[in-house]
Protein backbone atom coordinates (compact mmCIF):
# COMPACT_ATOMS: atom_id res chain seq x y z
CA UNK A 1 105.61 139.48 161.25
CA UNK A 2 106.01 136.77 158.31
CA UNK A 3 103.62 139.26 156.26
CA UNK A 4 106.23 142.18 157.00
CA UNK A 5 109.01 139.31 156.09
CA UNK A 6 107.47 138.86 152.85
CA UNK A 7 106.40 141.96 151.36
CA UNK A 8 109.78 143.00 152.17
CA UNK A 9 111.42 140.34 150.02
CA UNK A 10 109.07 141.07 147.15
CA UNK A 11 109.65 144.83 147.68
CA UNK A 12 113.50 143.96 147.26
CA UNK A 13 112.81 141.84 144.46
CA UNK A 14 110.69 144.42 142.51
CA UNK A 15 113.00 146.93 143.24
CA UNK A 16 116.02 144.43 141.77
CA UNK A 17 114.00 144.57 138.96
CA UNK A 18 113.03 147.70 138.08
CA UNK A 19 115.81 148.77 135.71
CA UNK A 20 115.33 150.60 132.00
CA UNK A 21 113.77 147.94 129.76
CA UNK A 22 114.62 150.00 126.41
CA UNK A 23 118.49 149.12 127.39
CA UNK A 24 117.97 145.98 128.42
CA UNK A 25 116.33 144.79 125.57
CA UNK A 26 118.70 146.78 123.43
CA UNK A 27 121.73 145.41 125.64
CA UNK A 28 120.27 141.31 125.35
CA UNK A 29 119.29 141.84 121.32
CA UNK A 30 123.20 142.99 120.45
CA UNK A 31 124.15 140.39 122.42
CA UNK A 32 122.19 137.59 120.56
CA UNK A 33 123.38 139.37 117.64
CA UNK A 34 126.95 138.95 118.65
CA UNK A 35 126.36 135.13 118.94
CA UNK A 36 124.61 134.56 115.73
CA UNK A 37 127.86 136.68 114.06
CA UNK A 38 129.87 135.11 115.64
CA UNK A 39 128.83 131.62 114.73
CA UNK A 40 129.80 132.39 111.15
CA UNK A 41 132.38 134.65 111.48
CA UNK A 42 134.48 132.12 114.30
CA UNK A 43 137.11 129.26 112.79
CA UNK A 44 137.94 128.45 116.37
CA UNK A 45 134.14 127.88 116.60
CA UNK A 46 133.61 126.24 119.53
CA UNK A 47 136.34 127.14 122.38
CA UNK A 48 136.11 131.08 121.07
CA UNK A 49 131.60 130.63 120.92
CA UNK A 50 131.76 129.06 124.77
CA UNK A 51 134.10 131.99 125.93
CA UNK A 52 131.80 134.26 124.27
CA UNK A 53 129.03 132.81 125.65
CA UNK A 54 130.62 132.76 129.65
CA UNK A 55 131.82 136.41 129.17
CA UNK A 56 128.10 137.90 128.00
CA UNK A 57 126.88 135.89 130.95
CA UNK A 58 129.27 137.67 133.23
CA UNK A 59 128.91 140.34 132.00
CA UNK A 60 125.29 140.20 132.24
CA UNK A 61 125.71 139.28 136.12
CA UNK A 62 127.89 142.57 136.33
CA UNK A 63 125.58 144.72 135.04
CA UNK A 64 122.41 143.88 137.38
CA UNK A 65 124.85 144.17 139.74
CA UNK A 66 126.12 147.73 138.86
CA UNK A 67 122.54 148.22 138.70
CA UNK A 68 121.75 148.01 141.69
CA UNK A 69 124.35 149.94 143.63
CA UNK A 70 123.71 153.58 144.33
CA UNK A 71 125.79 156.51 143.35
CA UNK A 72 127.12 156.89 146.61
CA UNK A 73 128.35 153.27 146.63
CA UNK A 74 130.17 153.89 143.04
CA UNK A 75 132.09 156.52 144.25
CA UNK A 76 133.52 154.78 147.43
CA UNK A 77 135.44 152.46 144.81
CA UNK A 78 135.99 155.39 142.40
CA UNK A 79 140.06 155.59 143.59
CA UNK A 80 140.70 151.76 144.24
CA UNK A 81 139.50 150.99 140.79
CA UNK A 82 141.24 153.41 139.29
CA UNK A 83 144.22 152.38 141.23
CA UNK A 84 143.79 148.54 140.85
CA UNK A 85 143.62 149.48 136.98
CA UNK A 86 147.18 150.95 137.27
CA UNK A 87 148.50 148.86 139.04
CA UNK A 88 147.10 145.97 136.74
CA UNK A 89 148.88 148.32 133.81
CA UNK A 90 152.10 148.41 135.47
CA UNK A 91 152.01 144.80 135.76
CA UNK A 92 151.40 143.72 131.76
CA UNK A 93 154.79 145.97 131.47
CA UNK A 94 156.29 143.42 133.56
CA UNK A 95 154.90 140.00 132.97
CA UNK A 96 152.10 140.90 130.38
CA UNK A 97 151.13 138.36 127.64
CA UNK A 98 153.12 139.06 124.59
CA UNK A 99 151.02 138.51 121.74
CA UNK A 100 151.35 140.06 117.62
CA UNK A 101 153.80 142.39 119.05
CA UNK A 102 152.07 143.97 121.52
CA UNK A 103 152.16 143.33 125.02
CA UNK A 104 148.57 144.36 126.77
CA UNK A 105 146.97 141.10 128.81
CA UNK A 106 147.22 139.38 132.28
CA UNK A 107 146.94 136.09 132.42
CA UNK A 108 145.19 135.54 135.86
CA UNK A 109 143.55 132.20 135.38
CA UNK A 110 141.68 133.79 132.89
CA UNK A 111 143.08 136.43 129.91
CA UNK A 112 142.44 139.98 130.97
CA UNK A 113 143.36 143.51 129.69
CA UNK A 114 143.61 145.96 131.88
CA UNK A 115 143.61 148.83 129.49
CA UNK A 116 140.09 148.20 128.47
CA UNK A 117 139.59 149.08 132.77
CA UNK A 118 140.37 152.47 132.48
CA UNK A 119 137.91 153.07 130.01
CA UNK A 120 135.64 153.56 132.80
CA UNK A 121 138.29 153.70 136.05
CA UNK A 122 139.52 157.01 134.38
CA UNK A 123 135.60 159.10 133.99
CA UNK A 124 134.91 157.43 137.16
CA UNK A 125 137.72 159.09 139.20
CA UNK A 126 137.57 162.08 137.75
CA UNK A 127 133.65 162.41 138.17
CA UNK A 128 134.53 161.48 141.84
CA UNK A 129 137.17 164.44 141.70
CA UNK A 130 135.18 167.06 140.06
CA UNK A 131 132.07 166.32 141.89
CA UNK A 132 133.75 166.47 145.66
CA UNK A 133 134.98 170.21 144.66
CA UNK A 134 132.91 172.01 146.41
CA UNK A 135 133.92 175.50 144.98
CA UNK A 136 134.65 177.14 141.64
CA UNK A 137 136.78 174.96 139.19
CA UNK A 138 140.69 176.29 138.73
CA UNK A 139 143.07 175.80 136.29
CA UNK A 140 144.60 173.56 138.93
CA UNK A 141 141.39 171.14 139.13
CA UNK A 142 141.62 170.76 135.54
CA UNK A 143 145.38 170.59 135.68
CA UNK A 144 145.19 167.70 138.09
CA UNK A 145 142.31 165.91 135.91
CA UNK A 146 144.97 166.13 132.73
CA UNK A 147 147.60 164.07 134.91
CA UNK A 148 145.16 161.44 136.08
CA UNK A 149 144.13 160.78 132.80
CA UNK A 150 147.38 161.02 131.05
CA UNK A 151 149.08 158.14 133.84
CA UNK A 152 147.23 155.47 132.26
CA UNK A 153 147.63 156.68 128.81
CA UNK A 154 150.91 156.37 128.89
CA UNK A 155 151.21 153.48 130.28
CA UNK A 156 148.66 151.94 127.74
CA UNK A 157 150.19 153.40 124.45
CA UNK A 158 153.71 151.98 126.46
CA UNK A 159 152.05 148.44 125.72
CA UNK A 160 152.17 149.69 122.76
CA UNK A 161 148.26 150.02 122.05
CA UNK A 162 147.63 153.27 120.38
CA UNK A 163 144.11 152.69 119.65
CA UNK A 164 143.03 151.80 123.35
CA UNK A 165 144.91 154.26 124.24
CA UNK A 166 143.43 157.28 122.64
CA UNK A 167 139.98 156.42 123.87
CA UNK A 168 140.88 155.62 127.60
CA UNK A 169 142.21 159.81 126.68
CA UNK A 170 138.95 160.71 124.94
CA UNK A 171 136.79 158.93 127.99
CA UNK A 172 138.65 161.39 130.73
CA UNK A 173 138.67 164.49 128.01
CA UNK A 174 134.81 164.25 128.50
CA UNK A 175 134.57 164.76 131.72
CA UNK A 176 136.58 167.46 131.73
CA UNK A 177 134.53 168.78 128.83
CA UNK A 178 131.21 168.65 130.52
CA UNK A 179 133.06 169.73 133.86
CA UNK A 180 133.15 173.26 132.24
CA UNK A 181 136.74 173.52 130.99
CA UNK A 182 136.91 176.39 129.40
CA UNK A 183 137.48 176.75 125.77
CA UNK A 184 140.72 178.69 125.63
CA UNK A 185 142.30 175.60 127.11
CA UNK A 186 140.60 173.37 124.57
CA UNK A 187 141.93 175.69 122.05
CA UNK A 188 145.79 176.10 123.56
CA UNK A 189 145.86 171.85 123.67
CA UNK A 190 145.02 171.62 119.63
CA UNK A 191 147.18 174.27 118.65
CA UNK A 192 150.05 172.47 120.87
CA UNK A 193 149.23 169.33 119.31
CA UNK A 194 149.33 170.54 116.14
CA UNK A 195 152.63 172.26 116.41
CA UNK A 196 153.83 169.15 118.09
CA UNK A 197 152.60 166.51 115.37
CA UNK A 198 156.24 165.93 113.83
CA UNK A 199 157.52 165.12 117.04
CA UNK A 200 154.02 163.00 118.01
CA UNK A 201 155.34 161.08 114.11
CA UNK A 202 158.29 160.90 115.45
CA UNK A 203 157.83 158.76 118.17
CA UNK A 204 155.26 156.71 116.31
CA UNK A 205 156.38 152.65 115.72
CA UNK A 206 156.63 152.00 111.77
CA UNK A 207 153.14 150.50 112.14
CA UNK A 208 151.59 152.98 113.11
CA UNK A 209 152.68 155.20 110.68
CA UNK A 210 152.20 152.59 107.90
CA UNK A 211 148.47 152.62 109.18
CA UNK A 212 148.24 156.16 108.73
CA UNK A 213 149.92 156.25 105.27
CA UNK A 214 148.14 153.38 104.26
CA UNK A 215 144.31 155.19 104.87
CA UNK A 216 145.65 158.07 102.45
CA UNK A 217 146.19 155.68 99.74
CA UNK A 218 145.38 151.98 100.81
CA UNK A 219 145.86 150.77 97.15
CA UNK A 220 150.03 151.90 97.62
CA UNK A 221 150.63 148.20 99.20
CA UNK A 222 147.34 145.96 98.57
CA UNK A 223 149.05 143.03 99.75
CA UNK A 224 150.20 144.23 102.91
CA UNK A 225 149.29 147.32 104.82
CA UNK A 226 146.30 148.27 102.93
CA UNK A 227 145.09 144.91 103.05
CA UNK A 228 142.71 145.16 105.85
CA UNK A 229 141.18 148.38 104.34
CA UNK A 230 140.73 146.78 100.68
CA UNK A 231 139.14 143.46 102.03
CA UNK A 232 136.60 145.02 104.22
CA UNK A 233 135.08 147.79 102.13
CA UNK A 234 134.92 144.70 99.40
CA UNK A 235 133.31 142.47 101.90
CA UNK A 236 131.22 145.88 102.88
CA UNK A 237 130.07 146.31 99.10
CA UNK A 238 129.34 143.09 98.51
CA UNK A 239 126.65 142.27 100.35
CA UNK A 240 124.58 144.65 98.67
CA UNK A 241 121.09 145.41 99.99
CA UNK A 242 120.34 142.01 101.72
CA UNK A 243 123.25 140.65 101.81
CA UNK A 244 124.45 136.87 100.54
CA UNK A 245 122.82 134.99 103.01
CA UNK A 246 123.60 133.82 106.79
CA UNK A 247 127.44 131.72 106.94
CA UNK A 248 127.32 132.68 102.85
CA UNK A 249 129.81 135.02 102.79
CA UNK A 250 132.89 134.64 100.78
CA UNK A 251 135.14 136.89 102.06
CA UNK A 252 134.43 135.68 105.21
CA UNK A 253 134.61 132.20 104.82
CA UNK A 254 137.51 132.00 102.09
CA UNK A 255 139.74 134.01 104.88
CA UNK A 256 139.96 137.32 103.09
CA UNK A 257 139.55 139.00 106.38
CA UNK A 258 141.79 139.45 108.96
CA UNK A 259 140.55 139.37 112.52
CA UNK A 260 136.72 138.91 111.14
CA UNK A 261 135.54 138.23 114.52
CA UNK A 262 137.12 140.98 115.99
CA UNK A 263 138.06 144.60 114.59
CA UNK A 264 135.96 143.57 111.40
CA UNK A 265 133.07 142.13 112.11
CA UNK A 266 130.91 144.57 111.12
CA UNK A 267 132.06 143.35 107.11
CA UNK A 268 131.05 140.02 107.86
CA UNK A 269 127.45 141.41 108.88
CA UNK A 270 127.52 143.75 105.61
CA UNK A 271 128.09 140.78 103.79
CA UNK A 272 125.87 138.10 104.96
CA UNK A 273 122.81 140.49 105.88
CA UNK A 274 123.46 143.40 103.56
CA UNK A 275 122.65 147.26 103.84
CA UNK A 276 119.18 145.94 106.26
CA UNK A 277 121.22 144.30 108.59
CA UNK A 278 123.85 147.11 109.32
CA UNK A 279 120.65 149.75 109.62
CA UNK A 280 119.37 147.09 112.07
CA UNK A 281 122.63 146.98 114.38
CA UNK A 282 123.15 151.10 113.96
CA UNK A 283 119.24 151.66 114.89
CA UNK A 284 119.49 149.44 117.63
CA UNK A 285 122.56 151.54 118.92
CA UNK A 286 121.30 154.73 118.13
CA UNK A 287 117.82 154.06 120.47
CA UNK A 288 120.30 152.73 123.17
CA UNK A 289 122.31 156.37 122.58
CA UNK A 290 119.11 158.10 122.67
CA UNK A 291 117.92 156.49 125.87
CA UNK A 292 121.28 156.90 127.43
CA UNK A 293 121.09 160.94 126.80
CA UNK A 294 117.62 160.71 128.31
CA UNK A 295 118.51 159.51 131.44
CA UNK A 296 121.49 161.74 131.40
CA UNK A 297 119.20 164.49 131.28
CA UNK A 298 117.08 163.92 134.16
CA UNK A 299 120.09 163.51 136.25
CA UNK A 300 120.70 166.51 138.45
CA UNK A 301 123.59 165.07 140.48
CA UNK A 302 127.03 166.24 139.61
CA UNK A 303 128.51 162.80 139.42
CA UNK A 304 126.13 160.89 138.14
CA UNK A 305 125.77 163.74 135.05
CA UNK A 306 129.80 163.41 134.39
CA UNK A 307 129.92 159.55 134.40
CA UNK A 308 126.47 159.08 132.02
CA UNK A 309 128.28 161.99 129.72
CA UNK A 310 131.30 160.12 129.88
CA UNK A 311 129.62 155.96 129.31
CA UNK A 312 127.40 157.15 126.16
CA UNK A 313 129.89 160.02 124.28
CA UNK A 314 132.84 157.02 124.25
CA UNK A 315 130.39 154.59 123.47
CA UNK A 316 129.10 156.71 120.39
CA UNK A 317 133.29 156.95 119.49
CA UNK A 318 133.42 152.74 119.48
CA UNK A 319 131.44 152.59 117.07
CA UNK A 320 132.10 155.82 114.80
CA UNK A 321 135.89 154.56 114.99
CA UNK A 322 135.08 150.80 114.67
CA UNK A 323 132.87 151.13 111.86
CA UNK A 324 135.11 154.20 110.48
CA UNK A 325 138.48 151.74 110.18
CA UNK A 326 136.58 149.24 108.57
CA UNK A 327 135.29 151.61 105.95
CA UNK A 328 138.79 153.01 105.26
CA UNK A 329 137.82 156.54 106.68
CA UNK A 330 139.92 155.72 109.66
CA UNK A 331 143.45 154.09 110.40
CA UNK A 332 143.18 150.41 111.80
CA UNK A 333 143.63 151.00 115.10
CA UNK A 334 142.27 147.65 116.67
CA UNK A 335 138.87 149.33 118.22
CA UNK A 336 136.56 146.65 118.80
CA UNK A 337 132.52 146.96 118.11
CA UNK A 338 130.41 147.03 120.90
CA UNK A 339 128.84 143.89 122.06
CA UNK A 340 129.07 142.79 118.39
CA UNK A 341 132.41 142.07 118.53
CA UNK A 342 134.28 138.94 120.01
CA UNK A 343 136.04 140.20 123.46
CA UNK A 344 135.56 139.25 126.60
CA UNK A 345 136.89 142.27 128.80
CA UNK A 346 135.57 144.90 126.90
CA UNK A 347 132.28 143.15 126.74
CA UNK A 348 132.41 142.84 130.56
CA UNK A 349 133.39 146.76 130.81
CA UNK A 350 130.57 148.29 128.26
CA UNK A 351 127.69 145.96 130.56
CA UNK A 352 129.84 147.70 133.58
CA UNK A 353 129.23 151.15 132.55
CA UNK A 354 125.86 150.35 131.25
CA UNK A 355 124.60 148.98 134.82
CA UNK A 356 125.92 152.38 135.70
CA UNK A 357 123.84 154.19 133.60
CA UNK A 358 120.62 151.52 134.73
CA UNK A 359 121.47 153.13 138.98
CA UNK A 360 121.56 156.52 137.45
CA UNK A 361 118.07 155.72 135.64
CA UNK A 362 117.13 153.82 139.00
CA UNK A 363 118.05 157.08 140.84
CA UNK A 364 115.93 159.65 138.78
CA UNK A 365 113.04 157.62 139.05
CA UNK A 366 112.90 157.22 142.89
């Protein structure tokens, strides 16, 4: 009986344990990454290092955790996370954290923002939705999947948070993508947003349509709009091929770069650790990307297929965007980079999704 007891508890143990080791390690070396950047790129060092610090941890917890549930068990909170998430973005409307203009966190004890939820509440919900049909998809399926994506985007560009926003749309758009919608209606949607882009300006805050104006021609105002642009592609071609050196980098540490441990961090790691340190970071991303679309492929439930799709395609758009804005090839839009960048929800959501993908992986090997 004891035998039984124990072989049990090391079968439980074992099976705890067996998760993808090419993410993990990829997941835990971007992490240490993130620390050692942000040790030089941090003038709040030590309260902003220690949040850091308690937010990889959690979100290291989470995603063991997430790896370990089944499919099944996903989709049973599928429609109370995604309602939980509005409801959370209802309530930064009403008593959200105001902070440079915007108004997108709860503070709950600690700061949260719920937006960077429905980056996975939305592909969860509608992977739950697609997945339970069990006949031919309609128009209306896909009609319904448009409105419970679109609910939170409005409420998030509302906050106003453009950026967030747009990918929380891109995140549902691929589920609906790999759910079959047909091209005609991918077609009829750009040629109605194209028709409709003087209006879309329209209704654009000042801004944002500096931001835009200011990636055409960032040298128009080099003091003010295009100043995030001008200082990271200098911090970017400064560093050269190995960079100036580890907490040697002078646009960093002289303050030439706004939100350095946030939006920009990549230019303080182009700066201190050169062209070799940015391959390092992108290969290190790319072999996570490439694992991710491995597992994918094995999958041959419906669910589990749209919610990998969904976790590794946005993923791939953090970082094109991220590293795109800093490079002036994209408007500053306030996308952070994953698990390099300092941010404790998002960090929390990407290990979220990523435990995800570690069941799914779990799933196709048993």
């Amino acid at each position: 009986m004891m035998k039984k007891k124990i072989n049990k508890q090391i079968k439980l143990i074992r099976n705890f344990f067996a998760i993808d080791k090419t993410i993990i390690i990829c997941l835990i070396t971007l992490c240490a990454i993130n620390i050692v950047v942000q040790l030089s790129a941090n003038d709040d060092l030590i309260r902003r290092l220690m949040s850091d610090i308690i937010y990889i941890s959690v979100g290291i917890i989470v995603l063991f955790i997430f790896a370990n549930l089944t499919t099944g068990q996903i989709k049973h909170v599928a429609i109370p996370f995604y309602v939980v998430s509005l409801i959370f973005l209802v309530l930064v409307l009403i008593i959200g954290v105001r902070l440079h203009g915007a108004q997108r966190w709860l503070n709950l004890g600690i700061r949260l923002q719920p937006s960077e939820l429905c980056k996975l509440s939305v592909p969860i919900i509608l992977a739950y939705y697609f997945s339970e049909i069990k006949k031919k998809y309609t128009w209306y399926n896909y009609f319904i999947g448009f409105i419970l994506i679109l609910i939170p985007f409005a409420l998030i560009v509302k906050q106003p948070d453009l950026g967030t926003g747009i990918l929380v749309f891109f995140s549902g758009f691929v589920v609906l993508f790999l759910a079959e919608l047909p091209w005609k209606f991918i077609i009829i949607a750009l040629v109605g947003f194209i028709l409709s882009t003087p209006i879309v300006w329209s209704h654009l805050h000042e801004y944002q349509q500096h931001r835009i104006l200011t990636l055409l021609n960032p040298q128009s105002d080099p003091l003010g709009k295009g100043y995030h642009i001008i200082q990271g592609m200098i911090a970017i071609g400064s560093g050269g091929f190995w960079g100036k050196g580890y907490m040697h980098g002078t646009q960093a540490h002289l303050n030439f770069i706004p939100e350095k441990h946030t939006d920009f961090v990549i230019a303080i790691l182009a700066e201190e650790w050169g062209y070799i340190g940015v391959v390092t970071v992108l290969t290190i991303y790319l072999i996570l990307i490439l694992r991710s679309l491995h597992i994918m492929r094995l999958t041959t439930d419906l669910f589990s297929r749209l919610i990998a799709g969904s976790i590794i395609l946005s993923f791939t758009m953090y970082i094109l965007i991220n590293m795109g804005m800093v490079s002036g090839i994209f408007p500053v839009v306030g996308v952070p980079l994953p698990f390099i960048s300092y941010g404790g929800t998002a960090t929390v959501v990407l290990m979220c999704g990523f435990g995800i993908l570690l069941s799914i992986a779990k799933q196709n090997k048993y």
